[in-house]
N, C-alpha and C. Protein backbone atom coordinates (compact mmCIF):
# COMPACT_ATOMS: atom_id res chain seq x y z
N UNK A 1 -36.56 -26.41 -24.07
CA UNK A 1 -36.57 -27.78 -24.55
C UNK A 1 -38.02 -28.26 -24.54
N UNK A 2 -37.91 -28.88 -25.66
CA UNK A 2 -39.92 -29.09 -25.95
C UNK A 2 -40.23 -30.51 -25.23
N UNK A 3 -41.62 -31.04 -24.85
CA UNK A 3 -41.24 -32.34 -23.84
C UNK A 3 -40.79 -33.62 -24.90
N UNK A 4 -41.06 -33.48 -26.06
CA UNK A 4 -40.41 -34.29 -27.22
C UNK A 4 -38.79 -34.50 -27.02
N UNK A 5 -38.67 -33.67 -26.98
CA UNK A 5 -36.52 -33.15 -26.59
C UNK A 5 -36.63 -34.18 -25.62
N UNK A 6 -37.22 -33.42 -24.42
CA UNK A 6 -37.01 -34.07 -22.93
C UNK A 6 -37.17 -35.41 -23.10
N UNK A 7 -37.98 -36.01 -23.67
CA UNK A 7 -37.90 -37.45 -23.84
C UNK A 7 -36.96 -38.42 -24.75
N UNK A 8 -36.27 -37.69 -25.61
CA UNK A 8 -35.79 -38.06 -26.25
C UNK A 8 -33.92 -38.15 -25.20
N UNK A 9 -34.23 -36.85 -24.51
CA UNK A 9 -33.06 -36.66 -24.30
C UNK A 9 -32.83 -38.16 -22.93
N UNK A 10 -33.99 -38.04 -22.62
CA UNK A 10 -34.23 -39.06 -21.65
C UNK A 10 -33.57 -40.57 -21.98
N UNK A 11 -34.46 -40.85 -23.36
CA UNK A 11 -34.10 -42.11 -23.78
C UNK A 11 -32.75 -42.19 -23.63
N UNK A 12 -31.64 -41.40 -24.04
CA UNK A 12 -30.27 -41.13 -24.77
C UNK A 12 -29.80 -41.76 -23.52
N UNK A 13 -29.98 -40.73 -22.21
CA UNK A 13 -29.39 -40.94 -21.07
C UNK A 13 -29.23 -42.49 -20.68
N UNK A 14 -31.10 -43.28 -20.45
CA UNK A 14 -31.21 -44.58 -20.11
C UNK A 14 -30.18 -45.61 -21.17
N UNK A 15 -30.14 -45.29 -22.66
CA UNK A 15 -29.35 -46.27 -23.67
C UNK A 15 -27.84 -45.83 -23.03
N UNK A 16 -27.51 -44.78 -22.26
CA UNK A 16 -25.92 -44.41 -22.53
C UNK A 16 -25.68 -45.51 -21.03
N UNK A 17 -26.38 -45.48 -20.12
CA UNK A 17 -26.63 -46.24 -18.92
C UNK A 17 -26.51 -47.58 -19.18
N UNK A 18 -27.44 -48.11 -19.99
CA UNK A 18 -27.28 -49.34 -20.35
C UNK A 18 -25.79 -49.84 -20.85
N UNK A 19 -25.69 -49.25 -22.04
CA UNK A 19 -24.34 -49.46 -22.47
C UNK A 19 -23.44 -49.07 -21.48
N UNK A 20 -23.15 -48.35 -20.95
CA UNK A 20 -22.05 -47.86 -19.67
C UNK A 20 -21.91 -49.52 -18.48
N UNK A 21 -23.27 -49.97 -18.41
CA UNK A 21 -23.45 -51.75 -17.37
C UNK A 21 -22.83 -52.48 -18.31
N UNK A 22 -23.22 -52.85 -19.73
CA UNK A 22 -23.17 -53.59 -20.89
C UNK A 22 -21.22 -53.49 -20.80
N UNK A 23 -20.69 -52.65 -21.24
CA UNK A 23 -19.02 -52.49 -21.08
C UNK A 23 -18.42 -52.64 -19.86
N UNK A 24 -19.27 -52.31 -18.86
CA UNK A 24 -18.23 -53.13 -17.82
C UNK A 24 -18.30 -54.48 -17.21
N UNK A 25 -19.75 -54.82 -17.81
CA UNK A 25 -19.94 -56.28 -17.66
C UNK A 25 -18.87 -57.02 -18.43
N UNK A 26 -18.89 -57.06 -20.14
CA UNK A 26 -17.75 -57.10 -20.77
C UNK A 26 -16.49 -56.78 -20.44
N UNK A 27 -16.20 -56.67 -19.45
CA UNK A 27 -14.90 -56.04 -19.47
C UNK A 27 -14.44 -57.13 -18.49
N UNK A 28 -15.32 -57.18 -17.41
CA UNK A 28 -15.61 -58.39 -15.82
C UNK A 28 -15.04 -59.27 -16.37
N UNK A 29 -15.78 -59.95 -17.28
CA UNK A 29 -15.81 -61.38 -17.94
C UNK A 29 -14.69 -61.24 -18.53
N UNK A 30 -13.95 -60.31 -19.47
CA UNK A 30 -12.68 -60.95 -20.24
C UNK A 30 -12.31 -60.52 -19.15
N UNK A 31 -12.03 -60.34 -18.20
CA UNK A 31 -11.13 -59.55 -17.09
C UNK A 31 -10.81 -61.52 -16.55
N UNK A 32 -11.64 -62.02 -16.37
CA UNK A 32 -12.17 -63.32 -15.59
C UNK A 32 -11.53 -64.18 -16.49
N UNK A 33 -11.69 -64.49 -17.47
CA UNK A 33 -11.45 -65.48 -18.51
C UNK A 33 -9.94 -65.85 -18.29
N UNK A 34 -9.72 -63.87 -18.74
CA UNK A 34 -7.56 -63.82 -19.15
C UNK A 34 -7.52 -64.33 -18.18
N UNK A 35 -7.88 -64.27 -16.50
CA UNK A 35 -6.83 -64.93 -15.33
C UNK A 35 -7.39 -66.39 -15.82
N UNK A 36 -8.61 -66.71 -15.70
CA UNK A 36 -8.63 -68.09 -16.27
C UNK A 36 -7.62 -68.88 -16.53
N UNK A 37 -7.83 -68.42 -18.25
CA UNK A 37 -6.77 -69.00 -18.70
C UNK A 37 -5.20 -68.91 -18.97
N UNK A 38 -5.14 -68.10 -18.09
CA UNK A 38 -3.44 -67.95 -17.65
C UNK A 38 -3.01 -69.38 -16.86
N UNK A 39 -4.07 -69.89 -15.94
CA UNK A 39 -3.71 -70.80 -15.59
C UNK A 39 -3.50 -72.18 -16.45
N UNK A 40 -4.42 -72.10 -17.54
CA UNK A 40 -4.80 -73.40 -18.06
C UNK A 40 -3.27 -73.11 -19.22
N UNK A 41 -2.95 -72.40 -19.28
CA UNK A 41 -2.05 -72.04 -20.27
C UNK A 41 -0.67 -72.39 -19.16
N UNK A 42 -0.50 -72.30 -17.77
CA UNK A 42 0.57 -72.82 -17.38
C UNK A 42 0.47 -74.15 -17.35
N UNK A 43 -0.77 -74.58 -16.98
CA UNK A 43 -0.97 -76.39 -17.09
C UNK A 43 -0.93 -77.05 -17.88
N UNK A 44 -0.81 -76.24 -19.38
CA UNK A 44 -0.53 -77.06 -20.63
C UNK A 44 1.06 -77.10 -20.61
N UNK A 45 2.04 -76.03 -20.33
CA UNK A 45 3.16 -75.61 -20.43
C UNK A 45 3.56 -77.10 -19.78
N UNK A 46 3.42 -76.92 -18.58
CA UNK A 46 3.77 -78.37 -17.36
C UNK A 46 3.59 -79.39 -18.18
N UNK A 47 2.26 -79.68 -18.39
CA UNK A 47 1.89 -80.81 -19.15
C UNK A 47 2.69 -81.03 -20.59
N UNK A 48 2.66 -80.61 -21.19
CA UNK A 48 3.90 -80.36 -22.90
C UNK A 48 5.51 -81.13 -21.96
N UNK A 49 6.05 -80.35 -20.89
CA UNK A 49 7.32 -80.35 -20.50
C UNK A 49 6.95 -82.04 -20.17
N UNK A 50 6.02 -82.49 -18.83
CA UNK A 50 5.83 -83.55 -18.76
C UNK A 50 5.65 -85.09 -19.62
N UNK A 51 5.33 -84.36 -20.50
CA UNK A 51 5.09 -85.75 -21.84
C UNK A 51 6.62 -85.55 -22.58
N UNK A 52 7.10 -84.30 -22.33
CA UNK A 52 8.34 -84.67 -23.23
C UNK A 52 9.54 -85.94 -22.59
N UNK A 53 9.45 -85.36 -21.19
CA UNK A 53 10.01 -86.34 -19.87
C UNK A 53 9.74 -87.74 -20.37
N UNK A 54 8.56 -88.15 -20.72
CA UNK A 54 7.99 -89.51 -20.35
C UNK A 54 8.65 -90.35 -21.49
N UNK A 55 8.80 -89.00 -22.80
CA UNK A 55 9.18 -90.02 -23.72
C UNK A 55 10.51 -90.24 -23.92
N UNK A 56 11.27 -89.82 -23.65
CA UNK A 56 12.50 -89.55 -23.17
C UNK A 56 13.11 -91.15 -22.26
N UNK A 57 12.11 -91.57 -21.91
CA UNK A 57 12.05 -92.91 -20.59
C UNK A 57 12.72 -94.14 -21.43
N UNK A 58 13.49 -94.83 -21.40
CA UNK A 58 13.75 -95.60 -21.54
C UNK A 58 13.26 -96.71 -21.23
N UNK A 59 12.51 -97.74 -21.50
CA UNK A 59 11.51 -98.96 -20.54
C UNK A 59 11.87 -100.02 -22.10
N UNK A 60 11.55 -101.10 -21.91
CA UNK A 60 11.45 -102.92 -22.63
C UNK A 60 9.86 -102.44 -22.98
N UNK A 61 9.92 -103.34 -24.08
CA UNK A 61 8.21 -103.89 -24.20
C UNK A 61 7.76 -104.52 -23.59
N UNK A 62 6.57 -104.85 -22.98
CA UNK A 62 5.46 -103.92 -23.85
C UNK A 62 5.38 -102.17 -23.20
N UNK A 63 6.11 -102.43 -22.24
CA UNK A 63 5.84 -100.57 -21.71
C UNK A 63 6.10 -99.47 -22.67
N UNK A 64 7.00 -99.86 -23.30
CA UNK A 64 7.67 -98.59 -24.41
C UNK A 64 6.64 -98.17 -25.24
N UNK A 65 5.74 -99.50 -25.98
CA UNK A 65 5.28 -99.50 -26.90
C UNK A 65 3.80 -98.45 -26.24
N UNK A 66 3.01 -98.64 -24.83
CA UNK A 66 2.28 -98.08 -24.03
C UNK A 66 2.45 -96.71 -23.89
N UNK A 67 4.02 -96.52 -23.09
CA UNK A 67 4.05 -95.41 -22.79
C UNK A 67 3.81 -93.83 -24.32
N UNK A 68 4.31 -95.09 -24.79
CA UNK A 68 4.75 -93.90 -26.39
C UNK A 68 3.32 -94.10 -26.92
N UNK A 69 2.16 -94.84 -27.05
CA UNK A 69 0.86 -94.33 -27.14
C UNK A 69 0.13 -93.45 -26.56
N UNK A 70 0.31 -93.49 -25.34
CA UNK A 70 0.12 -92.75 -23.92
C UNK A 70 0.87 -90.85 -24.53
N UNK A 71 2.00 -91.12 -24.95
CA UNK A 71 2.42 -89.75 -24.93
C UNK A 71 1.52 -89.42 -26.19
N UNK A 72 1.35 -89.74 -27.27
CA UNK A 72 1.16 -89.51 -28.27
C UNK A 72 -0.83 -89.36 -28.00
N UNK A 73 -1.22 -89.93 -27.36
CA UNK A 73 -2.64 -89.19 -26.84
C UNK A 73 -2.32 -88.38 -25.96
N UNK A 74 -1.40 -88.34 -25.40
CA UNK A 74 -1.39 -86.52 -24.62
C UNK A 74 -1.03 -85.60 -25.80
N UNK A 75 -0.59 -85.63 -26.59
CA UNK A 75 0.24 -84.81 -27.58
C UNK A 75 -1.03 -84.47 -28.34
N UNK A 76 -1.87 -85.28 -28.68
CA UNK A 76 -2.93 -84.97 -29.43
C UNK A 76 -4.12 -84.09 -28.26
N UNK A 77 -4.09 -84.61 -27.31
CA UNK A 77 -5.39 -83.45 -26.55
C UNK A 77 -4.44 -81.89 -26.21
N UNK A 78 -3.19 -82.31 -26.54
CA UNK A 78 -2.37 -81.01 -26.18
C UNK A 78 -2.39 -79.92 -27.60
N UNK A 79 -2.98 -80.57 -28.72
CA UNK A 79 -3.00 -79.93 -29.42
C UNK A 79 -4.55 -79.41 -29.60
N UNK A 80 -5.46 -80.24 -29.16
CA UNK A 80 -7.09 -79.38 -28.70
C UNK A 80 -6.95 -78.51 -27.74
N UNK A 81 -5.86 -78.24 -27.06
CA UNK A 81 -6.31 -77.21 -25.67
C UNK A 81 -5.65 -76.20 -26.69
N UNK A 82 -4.40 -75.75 -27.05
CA UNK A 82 -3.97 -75.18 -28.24
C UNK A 82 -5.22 -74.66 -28.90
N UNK A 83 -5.81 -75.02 -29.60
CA UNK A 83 -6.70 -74.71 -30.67
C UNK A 83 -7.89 -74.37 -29.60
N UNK A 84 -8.31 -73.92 -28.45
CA UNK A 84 -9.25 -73.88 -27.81
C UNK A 84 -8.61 -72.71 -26.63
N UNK A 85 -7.02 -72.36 -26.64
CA UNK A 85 -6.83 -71.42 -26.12
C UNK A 85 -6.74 -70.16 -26.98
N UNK A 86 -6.45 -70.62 -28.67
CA UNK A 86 -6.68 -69.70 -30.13
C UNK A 86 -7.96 -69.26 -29.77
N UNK A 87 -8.97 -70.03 -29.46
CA UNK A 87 -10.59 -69.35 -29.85
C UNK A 87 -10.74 -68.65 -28.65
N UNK A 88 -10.13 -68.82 -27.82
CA UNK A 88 -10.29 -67.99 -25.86
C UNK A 88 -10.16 -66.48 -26.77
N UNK A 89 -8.81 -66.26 -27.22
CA UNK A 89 -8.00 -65.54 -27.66
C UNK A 89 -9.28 -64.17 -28.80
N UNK A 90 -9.11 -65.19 -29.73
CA UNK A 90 -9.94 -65.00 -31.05
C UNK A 90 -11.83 -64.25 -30.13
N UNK A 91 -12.01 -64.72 -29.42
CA UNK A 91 -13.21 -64.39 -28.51
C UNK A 91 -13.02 -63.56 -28.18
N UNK A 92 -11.74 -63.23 -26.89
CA UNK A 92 -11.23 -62.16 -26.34
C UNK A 92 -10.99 -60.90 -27.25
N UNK A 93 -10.68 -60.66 -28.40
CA UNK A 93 -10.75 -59.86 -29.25
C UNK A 93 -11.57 -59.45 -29.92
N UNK A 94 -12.65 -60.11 -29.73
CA UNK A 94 -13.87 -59.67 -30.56
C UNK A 94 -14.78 -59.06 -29.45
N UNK A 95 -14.87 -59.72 -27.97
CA UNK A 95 -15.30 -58.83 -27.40
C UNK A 95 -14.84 -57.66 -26.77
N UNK A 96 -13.56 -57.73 -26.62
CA UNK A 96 -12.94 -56.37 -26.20
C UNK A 96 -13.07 -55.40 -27.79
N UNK A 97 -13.36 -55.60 -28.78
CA UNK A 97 -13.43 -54.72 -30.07
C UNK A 97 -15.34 -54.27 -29.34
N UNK A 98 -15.91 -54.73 -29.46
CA UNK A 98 -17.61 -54.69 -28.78
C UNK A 98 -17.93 -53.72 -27.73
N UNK A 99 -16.97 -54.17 -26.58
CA UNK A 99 -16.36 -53.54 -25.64
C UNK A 99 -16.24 -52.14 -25.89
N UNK A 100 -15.17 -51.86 -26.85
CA UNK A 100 -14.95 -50.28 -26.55
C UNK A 100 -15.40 -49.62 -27.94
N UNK A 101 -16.66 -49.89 -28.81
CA UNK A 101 -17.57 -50.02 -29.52
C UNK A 101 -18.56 -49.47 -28.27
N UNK A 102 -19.23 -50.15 -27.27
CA UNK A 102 -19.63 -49.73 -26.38
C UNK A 102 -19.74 -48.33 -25.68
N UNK A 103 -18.26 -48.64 -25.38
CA UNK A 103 -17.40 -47.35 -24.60
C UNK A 103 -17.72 -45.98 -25.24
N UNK A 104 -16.99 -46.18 -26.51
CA UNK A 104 -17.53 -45.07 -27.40
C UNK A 104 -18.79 -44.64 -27.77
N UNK A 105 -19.84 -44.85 -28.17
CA UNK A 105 -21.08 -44.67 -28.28
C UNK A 105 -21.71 -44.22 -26.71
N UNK A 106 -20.98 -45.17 -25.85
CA UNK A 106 -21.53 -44.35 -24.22
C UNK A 106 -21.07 -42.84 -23.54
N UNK A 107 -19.95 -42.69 -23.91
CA UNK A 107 -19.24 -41.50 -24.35
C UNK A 107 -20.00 -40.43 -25.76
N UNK A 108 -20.45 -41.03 -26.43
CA UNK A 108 -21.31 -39.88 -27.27
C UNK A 108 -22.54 -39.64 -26.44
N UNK A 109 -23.52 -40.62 -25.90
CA UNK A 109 -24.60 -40.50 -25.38
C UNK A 109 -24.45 -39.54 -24.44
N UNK A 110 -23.20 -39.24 -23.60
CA UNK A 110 -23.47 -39.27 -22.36
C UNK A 110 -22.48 -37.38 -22.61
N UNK A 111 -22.05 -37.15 -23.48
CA UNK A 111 -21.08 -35.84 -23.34
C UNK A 111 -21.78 -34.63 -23.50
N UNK A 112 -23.43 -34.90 -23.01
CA UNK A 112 -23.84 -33.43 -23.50
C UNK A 112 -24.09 -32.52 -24.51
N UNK A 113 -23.51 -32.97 -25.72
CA UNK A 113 -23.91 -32.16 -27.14
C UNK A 113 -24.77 -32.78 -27.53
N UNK A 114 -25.37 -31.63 -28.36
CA UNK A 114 -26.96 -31.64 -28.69
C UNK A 114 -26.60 -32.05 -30.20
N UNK A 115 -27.06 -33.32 -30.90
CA UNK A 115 -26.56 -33.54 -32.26
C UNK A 115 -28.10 -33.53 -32.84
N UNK A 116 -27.70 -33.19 -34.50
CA UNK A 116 -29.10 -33.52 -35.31
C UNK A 116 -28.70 -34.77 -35.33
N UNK A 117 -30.20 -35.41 -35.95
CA UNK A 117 -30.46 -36.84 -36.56
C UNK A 117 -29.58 -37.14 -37.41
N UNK A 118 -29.16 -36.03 -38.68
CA UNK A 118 -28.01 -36.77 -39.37
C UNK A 118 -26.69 -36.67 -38.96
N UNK A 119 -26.42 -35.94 -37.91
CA UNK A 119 -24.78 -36.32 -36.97
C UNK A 119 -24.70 -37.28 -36.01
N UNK A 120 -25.71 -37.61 -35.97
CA UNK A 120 -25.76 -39.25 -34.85
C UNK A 120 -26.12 -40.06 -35.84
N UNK A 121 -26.46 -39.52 -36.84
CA UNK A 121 -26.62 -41.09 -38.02
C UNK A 121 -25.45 -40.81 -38.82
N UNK A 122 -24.73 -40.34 -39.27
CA UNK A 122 -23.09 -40.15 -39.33
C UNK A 122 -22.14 -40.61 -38.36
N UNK A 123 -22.02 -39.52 -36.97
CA UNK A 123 -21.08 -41.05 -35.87
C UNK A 123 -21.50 -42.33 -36.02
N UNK A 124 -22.95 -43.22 -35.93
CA UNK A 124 -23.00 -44.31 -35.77
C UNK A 124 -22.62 -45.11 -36.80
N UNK A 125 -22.64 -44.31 -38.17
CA UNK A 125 -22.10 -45.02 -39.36
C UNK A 125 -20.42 -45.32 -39.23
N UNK A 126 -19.72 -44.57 -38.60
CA UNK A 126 -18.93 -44.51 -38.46
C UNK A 126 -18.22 -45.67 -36.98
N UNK A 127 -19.04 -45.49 -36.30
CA UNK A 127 -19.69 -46.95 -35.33
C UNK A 127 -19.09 -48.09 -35.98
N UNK A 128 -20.58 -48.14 -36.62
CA UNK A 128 -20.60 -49.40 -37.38
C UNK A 128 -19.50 -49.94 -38.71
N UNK A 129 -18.83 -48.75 -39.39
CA UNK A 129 -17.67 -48.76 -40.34
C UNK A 129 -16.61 -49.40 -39.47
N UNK A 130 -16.03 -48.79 -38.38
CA UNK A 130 -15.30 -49.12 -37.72
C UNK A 130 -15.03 -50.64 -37.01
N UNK A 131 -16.31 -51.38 -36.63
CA UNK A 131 -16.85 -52.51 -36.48
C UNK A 131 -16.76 -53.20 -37.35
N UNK A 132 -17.17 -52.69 -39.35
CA UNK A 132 -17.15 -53.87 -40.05
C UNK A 132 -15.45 -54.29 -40.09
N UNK A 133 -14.54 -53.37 -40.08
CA UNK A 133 -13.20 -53.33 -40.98
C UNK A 133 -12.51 -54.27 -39.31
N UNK A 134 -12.94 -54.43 -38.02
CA UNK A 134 -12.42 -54.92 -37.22
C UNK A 134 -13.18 -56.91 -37.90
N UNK A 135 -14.41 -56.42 -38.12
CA UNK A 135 -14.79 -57.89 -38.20
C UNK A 135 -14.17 -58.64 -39.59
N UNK A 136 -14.02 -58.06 -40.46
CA UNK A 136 -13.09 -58.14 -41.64
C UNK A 136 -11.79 -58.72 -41.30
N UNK A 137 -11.01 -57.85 -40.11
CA UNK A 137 -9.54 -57.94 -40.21
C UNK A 137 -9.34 -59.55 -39.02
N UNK A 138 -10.75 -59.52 -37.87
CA UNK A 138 -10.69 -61.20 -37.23
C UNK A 138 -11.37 -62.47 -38.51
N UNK A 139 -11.76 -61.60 -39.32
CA UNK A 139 -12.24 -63.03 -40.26
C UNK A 139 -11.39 -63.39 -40.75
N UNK A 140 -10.15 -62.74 -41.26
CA UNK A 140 -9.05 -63.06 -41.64
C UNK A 140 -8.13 -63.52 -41.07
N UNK A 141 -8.27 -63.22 -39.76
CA UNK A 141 -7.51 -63.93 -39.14
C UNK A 141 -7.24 -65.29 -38.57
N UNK A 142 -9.01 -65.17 -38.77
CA UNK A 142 -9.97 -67.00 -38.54
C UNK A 142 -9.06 -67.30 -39.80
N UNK A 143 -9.18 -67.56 -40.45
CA UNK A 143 -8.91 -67.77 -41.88
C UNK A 143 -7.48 -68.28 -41.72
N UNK A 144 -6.75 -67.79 -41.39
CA UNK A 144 -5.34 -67.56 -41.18
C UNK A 144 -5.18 -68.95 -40.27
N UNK A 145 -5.70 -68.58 -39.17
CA UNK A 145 -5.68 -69.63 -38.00
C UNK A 145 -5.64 -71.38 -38.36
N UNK A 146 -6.97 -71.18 -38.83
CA UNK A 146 -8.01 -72.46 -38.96
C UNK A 146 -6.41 -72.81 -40.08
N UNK A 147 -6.10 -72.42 -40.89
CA UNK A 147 -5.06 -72.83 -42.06
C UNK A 147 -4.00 -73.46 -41.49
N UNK A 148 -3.40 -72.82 -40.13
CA UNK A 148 -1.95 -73.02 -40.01
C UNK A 148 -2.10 -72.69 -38.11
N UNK A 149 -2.43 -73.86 -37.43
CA UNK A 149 -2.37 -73.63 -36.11
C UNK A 149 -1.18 -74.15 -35.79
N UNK A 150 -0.32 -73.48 -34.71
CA UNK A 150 1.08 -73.63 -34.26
C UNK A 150 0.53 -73.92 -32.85
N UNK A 151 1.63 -74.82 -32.35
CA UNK A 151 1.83 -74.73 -31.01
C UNK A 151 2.67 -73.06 -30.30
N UNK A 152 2.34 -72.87 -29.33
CA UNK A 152 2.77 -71.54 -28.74
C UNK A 152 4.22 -72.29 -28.04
């Protein structure tokens, strides 16, 4: 191996390293988030059940007229946490696609075969192919979303 190789082979190692920290850092964080928002996703559940309770209440004016404003601004921030647990979601998928984008390429760096320049510029095309048709299939899905958000 010529010291050109050796350095090269060097670099490979330090980028497969990097990326190898880079994916499990990514991984920490959505690891962190999902419990996150598992919770905030039971506190909306409570909260939804709770406003349904309230309106349900029977009361005289002026309370009725209060309470049923009151529900109807919970109903509306209940529909921003909704649309803000979509983008948790929509996030979560784009970095877990990044993620094992990562994975893979750290796994080529790191398996020991000796590739030419144009078989590592072939896998990475293939990298990056793979990446566009994921970013394609969440743009569409933005698309989709932003059109027609449902309550869960």
């Amino acid at each position: 191996m010529t010291s050109g190789q050796a350095d090269l082979q060097m670099v490979i190692e330090e980028v497969g390293r990097l990326l190898e920290l880079f994916e499990a850092q990514l991984s920490d964080s959505l690891h962190q988030a999902s419990h996150e928002f598992g919770f905030v996703g039971t506190a909306f559940q409570e909260i939804a059940a709770a406003n349904e309770r309230l309106i349900s209440i029977a009361l005289r004016e002026p309370e009725t007229t209060l309470l049923r404003m009151n529900c109807e601004r919970i109903g509306r921030s209940l529909a921003d946490a909704v649309v803000g647990l979509q983008c948790h979601d929509r996030l979560a998928q784009r970095l877990g696609h990044i993620r094992d984008g990562l994975g893979h390429l750290q796994s080529l760096l790191s398996d020991g075969n000796e590739r030419s320049d144009a078989q590592w510029l072939q896998l990475l095309r293939g990298v990056d192919l793979a990446h566009q048709t994921e970013q394609s299939r969440l743009a569409a899905a933005d698309s989709a979303a932003n059109a027609n958000i449902e309550l869960f």
